[in-house]
Protein backbone atom coordinates (compact mmCIF):
# COMPACT_ATOMS: atom_id res chain seq x y z
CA UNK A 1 -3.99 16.49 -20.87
CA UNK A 2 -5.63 13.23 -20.97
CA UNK A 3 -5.30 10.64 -18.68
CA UNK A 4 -5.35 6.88 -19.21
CA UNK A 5 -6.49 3.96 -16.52
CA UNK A 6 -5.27 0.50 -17.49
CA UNK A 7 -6.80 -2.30 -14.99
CA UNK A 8 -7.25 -6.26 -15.44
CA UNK A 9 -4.12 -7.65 -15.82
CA UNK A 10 -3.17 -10.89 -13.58
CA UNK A 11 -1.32 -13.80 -13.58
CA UNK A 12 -3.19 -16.36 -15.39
CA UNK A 13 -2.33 -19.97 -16.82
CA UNK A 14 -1.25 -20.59 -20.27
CA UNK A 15 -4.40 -20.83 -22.54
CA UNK A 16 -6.48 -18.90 -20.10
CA UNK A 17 -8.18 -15.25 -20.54
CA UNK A 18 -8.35 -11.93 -19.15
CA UNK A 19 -10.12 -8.65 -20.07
CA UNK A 20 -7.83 -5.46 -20.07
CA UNK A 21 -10.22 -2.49 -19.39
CA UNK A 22 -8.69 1.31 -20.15
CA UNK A 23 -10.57 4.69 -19.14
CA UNK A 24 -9.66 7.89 -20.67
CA UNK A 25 -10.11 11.47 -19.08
CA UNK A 26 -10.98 13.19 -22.19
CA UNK A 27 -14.31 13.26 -23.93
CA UNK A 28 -12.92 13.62 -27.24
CA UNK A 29 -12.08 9.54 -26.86
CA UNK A 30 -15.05 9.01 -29.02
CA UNK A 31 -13.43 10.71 -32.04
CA UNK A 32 -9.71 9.11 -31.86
CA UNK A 33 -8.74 6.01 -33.21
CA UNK A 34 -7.36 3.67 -29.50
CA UNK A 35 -4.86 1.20 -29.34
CA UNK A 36 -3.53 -1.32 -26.97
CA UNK A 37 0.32 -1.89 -27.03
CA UNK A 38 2.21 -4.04 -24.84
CA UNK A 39 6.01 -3.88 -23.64
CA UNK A 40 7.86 -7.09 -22.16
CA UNK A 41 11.02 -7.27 -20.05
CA UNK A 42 13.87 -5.77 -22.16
CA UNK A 43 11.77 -5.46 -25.48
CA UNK A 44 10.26 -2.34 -26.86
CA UNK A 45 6.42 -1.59 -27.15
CA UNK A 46 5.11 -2.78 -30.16
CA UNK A 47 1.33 -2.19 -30.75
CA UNK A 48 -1.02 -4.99 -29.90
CA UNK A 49 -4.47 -4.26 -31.60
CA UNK A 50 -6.27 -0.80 -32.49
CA UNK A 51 -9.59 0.09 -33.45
CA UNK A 52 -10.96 3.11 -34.87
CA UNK A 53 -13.85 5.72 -34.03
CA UNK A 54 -16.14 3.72 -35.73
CA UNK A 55 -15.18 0.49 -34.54
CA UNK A 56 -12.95 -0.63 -37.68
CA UNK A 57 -10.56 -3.09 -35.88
CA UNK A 58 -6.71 -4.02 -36.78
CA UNK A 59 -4.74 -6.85 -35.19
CA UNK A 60 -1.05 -7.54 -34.90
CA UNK A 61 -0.01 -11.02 -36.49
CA UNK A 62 0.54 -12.64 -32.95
CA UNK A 63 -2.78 -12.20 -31.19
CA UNK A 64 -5.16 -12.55 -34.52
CA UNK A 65 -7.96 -15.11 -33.88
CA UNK A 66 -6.76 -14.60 -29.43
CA UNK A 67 -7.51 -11.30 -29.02
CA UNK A 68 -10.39 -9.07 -29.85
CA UNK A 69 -10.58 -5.06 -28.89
CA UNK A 70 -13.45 -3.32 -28.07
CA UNK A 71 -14.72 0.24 -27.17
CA UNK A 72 -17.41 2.15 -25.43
CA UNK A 73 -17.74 5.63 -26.08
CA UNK A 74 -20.26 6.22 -23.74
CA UNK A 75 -17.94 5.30 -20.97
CA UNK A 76 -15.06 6.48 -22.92
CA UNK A 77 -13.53 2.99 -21.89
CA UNK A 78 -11.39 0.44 -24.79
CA UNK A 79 -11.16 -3.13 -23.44
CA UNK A 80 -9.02 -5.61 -24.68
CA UNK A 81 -10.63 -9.83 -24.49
CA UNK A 82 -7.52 -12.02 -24.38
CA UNK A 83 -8.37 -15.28 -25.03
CA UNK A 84 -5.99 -18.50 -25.40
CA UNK A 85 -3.20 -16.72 -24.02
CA UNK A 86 0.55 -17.73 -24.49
CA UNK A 87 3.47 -17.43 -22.05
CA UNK A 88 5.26 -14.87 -25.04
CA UNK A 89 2.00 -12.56 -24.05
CA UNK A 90 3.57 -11.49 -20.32
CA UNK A 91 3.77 -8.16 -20.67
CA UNK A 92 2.74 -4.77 -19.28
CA UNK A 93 -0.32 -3.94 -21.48
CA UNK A 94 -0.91 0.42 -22.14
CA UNK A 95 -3.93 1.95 -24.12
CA UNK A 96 -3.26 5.13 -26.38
CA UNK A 97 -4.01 6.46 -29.22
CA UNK A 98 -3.16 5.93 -32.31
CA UNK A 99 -1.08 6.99 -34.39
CA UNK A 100 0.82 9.74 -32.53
CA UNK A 101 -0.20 8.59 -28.99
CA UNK A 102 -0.52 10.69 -26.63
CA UNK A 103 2.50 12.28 -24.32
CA UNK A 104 1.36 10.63 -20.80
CA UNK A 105 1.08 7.10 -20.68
CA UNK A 106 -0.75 5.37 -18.01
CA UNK A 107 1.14 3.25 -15.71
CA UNK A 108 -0.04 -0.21 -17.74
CA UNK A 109 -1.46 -2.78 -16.34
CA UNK A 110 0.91 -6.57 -15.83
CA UNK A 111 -0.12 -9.55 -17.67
CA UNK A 112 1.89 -12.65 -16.87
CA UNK A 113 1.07 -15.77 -18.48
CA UNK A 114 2.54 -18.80 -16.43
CA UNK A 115 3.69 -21.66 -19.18
């Protein structure tokens, strides 16, 4: 069973910037394509940004050119740079794989974005 460690969400103005960090337990992190997804109040989680084992990178429409994801295998950590950040970004912000992520789900870390 892996586990997942989501830290460095905040609150933060509108246009400011955080960096979302995410540890995994398992060592076989370096292999597996990671993704961050986000869920807001009432909405369902929808999938944020993803990049793959050897650092291919995919964005969702709404955080292109804001957001950039980023990995170290080493440290089996993914981090997410959030740059120029909207109030529609508050969320709670999960790493996983992807596809077919994993069973347990960290607890997320909060991201609110004051307008």
């Amino acid at each position: 069973q892996v586990h997942l460690v989501e830290s460095g969400g905040g609150l933060v103005q509108s246009g400011g910037s955080l960096r979302l960090s995410c540890a995994a337990s398992r060592t076989i992190f370096s292999i597996v394509t990671m993704a961050w997804y986000r869920q807001a109040p009432g909405k369902q989680r929808e999938l944020v940004a993803l990049i793959t084992s050897q650092g291919t990178t995919n964005y969702a429409d709404f955080v292109k050119g804001r957001f950039t994801i980023s990995r170290d295998n080493a440290k089996n950590t993914v981090y997410l740079q959030m740059n120029s950040l909207k109030h529609e970004d508050t969320a709670v912000y999960y790493c996983n794989k992807h596809p077919r992520p994993y069973d347990s789900w960290g607890q997320g870390t909060q991201v609110t974005v004051s307008s």
